[in-house]
C-alpha atoms as a PDB file:
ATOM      1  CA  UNK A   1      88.322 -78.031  25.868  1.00  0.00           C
ATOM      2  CA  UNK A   2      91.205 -75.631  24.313  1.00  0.00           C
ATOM      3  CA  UNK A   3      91.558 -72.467  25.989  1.00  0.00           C
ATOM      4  CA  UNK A   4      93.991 -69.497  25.733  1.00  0.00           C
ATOM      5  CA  UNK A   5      94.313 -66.131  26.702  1.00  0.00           C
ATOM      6  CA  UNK A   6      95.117 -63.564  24.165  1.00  0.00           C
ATOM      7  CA  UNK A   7      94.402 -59.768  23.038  1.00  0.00           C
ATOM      8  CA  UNK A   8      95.558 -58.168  19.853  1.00  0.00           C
ATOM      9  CA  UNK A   9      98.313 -55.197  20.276  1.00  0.00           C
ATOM     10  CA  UNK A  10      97.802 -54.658  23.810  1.00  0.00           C
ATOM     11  CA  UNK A  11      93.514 -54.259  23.133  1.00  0.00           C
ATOM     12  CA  UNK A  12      91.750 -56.440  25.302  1.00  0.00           C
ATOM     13  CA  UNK A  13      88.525 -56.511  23.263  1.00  0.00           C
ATOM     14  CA  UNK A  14      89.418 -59.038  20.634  1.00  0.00           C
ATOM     15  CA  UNK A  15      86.100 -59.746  19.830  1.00  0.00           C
ATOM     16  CA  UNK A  16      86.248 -56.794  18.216  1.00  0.00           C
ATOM     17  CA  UNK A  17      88.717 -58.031  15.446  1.00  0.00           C
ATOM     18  CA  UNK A  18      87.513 -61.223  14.179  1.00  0.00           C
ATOM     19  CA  UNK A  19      84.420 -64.367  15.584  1.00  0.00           C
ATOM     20  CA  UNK A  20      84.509 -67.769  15.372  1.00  0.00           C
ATOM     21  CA  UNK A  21      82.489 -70.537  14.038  1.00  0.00           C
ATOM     22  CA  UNK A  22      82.557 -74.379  14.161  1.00  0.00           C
ATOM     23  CA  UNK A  23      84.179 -74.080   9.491  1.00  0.00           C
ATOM     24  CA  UNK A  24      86.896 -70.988  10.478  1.00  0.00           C
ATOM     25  CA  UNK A  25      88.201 -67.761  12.035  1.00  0.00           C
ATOM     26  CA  UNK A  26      87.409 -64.725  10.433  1.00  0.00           C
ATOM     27  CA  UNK A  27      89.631 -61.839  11.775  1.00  0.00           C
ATOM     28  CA  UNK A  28      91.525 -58.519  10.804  1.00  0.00           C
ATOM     29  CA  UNK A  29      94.496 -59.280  11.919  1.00  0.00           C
ATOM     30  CA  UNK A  30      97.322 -60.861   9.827  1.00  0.00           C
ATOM     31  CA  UNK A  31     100.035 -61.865  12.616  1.00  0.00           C
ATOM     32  CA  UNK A  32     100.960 -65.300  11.561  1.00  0.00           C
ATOM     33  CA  UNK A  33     102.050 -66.321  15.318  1.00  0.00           C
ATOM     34  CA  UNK A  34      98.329 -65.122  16.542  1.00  0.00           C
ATOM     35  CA  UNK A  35      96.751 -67.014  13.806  1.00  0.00           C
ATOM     36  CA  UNK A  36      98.518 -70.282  14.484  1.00  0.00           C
ATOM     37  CA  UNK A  37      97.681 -69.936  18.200  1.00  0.00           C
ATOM     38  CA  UNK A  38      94.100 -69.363  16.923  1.00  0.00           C
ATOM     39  CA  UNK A  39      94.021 -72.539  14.809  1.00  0.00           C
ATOM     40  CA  UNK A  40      95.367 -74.742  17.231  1.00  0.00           C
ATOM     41  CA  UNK A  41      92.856 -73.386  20.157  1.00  0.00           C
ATOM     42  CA  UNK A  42      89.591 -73.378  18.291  1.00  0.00           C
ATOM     43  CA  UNK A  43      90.860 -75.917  15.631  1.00  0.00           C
ATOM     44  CA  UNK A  44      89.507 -74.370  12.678  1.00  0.00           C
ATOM     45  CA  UNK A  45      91.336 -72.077   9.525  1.00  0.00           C
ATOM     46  CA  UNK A  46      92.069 -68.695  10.280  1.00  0.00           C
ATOM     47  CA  UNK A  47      91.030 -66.655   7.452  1.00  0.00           C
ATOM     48  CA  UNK A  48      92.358 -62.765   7.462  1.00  0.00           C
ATOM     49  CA  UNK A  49      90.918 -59.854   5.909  1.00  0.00           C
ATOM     50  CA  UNK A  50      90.656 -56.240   6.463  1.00  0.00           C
ATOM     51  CA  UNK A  51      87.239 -54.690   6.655  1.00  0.00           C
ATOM     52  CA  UNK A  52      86.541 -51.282   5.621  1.00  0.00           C
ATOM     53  CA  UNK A  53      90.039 -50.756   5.206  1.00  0.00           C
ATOM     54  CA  UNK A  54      90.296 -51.867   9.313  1.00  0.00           C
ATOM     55  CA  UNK A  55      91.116 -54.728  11.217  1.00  0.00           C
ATOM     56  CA  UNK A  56      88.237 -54.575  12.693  1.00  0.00           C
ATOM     57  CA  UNK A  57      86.099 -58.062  11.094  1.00  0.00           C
ATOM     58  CA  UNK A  58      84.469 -58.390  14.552  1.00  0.00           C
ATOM     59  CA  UNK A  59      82.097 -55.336  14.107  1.00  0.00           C
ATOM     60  CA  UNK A  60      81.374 -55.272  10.638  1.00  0.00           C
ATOM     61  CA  UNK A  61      80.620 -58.678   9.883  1.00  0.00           C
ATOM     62  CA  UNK A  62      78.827 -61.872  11.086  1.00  0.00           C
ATOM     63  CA  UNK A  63      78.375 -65.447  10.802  1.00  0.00           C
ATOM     64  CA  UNK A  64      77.948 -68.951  10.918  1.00  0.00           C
ATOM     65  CA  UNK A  65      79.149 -72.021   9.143  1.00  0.00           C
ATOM     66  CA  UNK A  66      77.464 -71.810   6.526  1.00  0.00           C
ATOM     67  CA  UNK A  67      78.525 -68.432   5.437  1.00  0.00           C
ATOM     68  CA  UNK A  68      78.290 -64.058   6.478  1.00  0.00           C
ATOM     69  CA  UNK A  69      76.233 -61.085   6.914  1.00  0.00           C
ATOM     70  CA  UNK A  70      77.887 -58.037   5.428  1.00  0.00           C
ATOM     71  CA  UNK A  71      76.035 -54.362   5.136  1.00  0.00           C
ATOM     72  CA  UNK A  72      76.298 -53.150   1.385  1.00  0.00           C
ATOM     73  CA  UNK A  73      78.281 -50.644   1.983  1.00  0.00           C
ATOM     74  CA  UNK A  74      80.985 -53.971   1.317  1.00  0.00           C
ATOM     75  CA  UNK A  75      80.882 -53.364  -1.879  1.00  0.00           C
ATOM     76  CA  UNK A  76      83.217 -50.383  -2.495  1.00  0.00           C
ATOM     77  CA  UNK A  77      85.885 -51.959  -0.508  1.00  0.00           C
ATOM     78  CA  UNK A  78      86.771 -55.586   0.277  1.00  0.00           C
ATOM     79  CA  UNK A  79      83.763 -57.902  -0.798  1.00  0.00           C
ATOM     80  CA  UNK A  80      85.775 -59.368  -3.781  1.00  0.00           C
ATOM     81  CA  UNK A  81      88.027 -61.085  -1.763  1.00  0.00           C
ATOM     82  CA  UNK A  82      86.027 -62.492   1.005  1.00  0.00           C
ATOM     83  CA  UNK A  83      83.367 -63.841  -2.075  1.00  0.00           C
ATOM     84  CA  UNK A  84      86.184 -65.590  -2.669  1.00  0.00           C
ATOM     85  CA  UNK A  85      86.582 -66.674   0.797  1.00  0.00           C
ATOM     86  CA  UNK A  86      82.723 -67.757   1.306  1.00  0.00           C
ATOM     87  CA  UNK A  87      80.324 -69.620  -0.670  1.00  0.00           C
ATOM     88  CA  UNK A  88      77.519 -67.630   0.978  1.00  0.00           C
ATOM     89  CA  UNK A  89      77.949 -64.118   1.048  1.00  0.00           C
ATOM     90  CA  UNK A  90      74.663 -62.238   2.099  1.00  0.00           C
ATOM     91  CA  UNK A  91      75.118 -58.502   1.751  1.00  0.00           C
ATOM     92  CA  UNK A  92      71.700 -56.112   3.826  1.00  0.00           C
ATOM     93  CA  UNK A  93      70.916 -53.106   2.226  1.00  0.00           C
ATOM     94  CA  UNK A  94      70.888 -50.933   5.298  1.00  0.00           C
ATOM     95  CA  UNK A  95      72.271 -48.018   6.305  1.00  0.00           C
ATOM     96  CA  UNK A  96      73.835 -49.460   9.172  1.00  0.00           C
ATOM     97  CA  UNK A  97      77.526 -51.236   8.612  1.00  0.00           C
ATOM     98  CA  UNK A  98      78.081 -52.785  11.697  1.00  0.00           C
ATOM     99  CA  UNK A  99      76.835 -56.083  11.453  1.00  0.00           C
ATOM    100  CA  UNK A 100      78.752 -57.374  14.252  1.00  0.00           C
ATOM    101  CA  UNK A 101      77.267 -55.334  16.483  1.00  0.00           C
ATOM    102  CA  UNK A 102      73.859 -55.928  15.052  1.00  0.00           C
ATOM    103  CA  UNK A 103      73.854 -60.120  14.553  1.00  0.00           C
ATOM    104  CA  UNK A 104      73.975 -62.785  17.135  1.00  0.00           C
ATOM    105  CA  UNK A 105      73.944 -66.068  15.640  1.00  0.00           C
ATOM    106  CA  UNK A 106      75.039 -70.363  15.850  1.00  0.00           C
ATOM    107  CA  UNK A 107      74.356 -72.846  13.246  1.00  0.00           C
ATOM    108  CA  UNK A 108      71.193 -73.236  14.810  1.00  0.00           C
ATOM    109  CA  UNK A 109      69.279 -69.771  14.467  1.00  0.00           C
ATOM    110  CA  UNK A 110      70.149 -66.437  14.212  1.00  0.00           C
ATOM    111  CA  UNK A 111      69.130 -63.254  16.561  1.00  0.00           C
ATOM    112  CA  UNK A 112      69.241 -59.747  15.287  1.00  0.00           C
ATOM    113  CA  UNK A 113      68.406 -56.275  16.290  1.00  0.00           C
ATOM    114  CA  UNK A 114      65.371 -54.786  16.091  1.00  0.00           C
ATOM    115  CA  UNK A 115      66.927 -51.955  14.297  1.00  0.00           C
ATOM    116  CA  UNK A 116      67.175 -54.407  11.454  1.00  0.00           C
ATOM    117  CA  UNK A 117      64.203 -56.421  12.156  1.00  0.00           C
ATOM    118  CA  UNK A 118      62.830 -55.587   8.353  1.00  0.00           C
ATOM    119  CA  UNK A 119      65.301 -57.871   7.241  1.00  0.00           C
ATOM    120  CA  UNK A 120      64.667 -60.647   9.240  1.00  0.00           C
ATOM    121  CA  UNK A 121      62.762 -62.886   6.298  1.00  0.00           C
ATOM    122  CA  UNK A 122      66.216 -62.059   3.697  1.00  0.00           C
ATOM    123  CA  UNK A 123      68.355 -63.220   6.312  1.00  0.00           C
ATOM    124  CA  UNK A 124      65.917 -66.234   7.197  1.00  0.00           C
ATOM    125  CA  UNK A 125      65.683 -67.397   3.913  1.00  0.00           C
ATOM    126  CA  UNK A 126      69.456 -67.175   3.206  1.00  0.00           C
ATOM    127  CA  UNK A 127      70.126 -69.264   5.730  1.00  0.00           C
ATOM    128  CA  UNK A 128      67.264 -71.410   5.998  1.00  0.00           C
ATOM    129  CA  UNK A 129      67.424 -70.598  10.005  1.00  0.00           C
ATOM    130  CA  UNK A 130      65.196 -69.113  12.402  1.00  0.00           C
ATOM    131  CA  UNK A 131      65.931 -65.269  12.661  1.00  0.00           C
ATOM    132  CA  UNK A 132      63.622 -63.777  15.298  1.00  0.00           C
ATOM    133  CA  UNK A 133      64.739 -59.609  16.263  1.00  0.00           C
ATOM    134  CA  UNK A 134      64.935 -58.958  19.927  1.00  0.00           C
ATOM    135  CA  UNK A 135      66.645 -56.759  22.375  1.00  0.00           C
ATOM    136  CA  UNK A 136      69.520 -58.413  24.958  1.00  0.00           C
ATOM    137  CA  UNK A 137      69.230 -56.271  28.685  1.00  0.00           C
ATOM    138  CA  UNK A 138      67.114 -53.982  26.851  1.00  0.00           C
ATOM    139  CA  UNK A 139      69.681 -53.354  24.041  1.00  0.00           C
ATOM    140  CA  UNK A 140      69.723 -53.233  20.652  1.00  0.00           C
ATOM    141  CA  UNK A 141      73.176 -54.221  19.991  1.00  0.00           C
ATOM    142  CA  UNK A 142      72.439 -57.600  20.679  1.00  0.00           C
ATOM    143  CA  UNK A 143      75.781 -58.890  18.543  1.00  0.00           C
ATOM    144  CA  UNK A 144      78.134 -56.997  21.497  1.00  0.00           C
ATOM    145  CA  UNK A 145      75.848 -57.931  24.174  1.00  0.00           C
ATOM    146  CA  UNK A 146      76.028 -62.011  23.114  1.00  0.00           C
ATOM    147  CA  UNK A 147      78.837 -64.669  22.568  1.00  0.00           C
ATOM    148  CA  UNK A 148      76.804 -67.918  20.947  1.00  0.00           C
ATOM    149  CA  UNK A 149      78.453 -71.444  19.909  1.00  0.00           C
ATOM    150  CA  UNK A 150      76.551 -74.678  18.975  1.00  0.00           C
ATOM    151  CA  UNK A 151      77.155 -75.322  22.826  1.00  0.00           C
ATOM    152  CA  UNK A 152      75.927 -72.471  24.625  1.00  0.00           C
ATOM    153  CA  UNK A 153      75.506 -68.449  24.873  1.00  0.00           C
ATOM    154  CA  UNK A 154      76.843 -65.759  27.179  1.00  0.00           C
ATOM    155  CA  UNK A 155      74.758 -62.991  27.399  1.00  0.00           C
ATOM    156  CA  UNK A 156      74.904 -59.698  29.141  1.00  0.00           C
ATOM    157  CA  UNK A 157      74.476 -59.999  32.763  1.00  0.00           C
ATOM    158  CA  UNK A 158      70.897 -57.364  32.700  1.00  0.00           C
ATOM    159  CA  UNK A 159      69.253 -59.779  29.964  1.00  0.00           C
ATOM    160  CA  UNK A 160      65.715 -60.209  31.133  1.00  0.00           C
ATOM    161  CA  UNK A 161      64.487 -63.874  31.703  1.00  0.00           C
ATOM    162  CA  UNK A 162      61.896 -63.456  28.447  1.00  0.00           C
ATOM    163  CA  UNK A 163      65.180 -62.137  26.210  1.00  0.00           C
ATOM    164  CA  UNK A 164      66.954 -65.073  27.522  1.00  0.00           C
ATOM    165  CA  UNK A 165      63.844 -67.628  26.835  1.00  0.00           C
ATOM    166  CA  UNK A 166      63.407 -66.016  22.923  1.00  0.00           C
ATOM    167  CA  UNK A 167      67.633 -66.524  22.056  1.00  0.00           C
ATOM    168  CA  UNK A 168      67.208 -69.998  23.653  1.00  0.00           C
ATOM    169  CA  UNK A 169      63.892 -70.943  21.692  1.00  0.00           C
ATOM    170  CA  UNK A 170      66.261 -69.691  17.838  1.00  0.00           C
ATOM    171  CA  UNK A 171      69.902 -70.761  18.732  1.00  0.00           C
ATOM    172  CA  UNK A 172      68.914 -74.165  20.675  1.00  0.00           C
ATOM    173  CA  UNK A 173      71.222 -73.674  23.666  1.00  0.00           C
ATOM    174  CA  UNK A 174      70.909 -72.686  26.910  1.00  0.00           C
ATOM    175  CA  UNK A 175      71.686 -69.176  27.882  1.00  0.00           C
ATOM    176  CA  UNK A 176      73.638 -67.556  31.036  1.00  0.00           C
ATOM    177  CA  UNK A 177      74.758 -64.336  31.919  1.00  0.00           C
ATOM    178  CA  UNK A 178      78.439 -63.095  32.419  1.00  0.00           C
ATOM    179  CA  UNK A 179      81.569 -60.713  31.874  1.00  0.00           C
ATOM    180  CA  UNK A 180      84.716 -60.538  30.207  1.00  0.00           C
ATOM    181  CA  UNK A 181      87.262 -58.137  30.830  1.00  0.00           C
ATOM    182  CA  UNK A 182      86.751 -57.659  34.603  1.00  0.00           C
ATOM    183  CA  UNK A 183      83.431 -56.058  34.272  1.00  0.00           C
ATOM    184  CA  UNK A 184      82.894 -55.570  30.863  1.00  0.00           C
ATOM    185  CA  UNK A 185      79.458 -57.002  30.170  1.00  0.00           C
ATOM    186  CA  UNK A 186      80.114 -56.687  26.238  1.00  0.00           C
ATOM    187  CA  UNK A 187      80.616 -60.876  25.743  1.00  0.00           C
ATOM    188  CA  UNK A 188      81.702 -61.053  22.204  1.00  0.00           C
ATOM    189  CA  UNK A 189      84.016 -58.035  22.866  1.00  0.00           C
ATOM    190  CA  UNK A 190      86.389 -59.786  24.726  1.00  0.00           C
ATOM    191  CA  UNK A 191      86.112 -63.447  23.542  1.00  0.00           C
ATOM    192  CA  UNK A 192      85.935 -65.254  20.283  1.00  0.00           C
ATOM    193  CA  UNK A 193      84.444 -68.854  20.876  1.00  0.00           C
ATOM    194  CA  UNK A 194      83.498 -72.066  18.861  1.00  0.00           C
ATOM    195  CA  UNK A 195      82.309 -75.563  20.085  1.00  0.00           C
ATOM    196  CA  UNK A 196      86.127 -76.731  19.930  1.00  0.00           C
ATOM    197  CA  UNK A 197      87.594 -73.967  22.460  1.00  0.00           C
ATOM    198  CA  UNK A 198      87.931 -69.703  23.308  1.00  0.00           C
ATOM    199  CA  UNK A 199      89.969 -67.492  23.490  1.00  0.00           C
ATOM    200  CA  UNK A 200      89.875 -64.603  26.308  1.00  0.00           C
ATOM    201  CA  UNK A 201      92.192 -61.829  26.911  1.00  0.00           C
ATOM    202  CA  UNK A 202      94.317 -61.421  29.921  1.00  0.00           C
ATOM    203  CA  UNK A 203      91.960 -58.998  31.671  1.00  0.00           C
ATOM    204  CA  UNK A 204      89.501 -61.506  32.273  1.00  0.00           C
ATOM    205  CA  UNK A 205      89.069 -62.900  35.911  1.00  0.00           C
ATOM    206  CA  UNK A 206      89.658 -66.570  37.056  1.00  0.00           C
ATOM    207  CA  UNK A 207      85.386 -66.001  37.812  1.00  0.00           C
ATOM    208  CA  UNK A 208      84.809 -64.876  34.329  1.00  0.00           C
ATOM    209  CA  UNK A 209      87.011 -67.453  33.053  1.00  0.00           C
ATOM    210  CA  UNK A 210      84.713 -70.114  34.347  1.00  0.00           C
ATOM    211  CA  UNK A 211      81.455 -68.506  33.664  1.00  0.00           C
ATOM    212  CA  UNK A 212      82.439 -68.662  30.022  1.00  0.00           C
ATOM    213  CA  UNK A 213      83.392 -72.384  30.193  1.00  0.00           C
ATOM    214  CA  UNK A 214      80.188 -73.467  31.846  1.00  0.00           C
ATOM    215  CA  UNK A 215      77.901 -70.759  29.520  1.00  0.00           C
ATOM    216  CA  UNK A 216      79.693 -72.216  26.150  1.00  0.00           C
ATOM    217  CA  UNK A 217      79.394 -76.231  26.957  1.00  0.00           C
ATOM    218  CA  UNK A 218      82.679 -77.328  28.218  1.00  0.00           C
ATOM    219  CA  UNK A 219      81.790 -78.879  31.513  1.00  0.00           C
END
């Protein structure tokens, strides 16, 4: 297993900024020392783009392998580009834009919010997955409340045992509960994760630090 600790000018919550999948790194940020530390931790390309005129790639997009989850409102600003990027672009027409926030998903399956449930089939289809809406601890924001790899999930620590049973049953990996950040039960906040290696900021306890190895696979 790789591992590395790292946050993004000073902010903790790199989740926020970019995910990871098992084909790249998709972030906001453009530092070419953070990206090189990136690739050789999670052993995948780092591929940078703004979003919405932010750095922010963690919260308004999503995805797998195969490709991402963008809300229309993409079109306006940098979709160009990152068609260029992806093969598979899928853009919702919804009102909401953060798809991060909204979108839990491996190469397995794919989890997303009830307050998108209506799309479920679109994004089904698209990726010829399972895509099944639930709620994680009673949430809707089920993309802050879960970090998933091919490996394993973490999951916020108040996720009920049937939540926990329904993102096992679509992603095909077992599912614990845990932090990041000392506290922070906001998983994919404060981690970016693949089946190669993470990545966890400085704030995050020698405890937290281990719950995220065993959670993801790596013992």
């Amino acid at each position: 297993m790789n591992f590395e600790r790292m946050n993004f000018e000073g902010d903790p919550n790199l989740g926020l900024y970019g995910f990871a999948t098992d084909k790249y790194v998709l972030t906001g940020m453009n530092s070419k020392k953070m990206l090189q530390k990136m690739e050789k931790v999670l052993k995948v390309k780092p591929l940078s783009t703004m979003m919405l005129n932010t750095n922010f790639a963690g919260i308004f997009c999503r995805g797998n392998s195969q490709g991402i989850v963008l809300s229309e409102i993409m079109k306006g600003h940098e979709l160009p580009s990152l068609k260029k990027m992806f093969d598979k672009v899928l853009m919702l027409k919804t009102d909401y834009s953060a798809m991060g926030n909204l979108i839990l998903m491996n190469d397995n399956g794919i989890i997303i919010s009830p307050l998108i449930r209506t799309h479920a089939k679109e994004i089904r289809d698209f990726f010829s997955l399972p895509c099944e809406a639930t709620s994680i601890a009673r949430s809707q924001i089920v993309g802050s409340l879960g970090l998933a790899t091919n490996k394993g999930c973490l999951v916020h620590p108040r996720t009920t045992d049937s939540e926990k049973r329904k993102i096992k049953d679509v992603l095909g990996v077992d599912v614990d509960i845990g932090t990041v950040n000392f506290g922070s039960p906001f998983p994919s906040s404060g981690a970016m994760a693949n089946s190669n290696g993470f990545i966890a900021s400085p704030e995050s306890s020698g405890p937290e630090l281990g719950r995220i190895t065993e959670a993801l696979g790596f013992i």
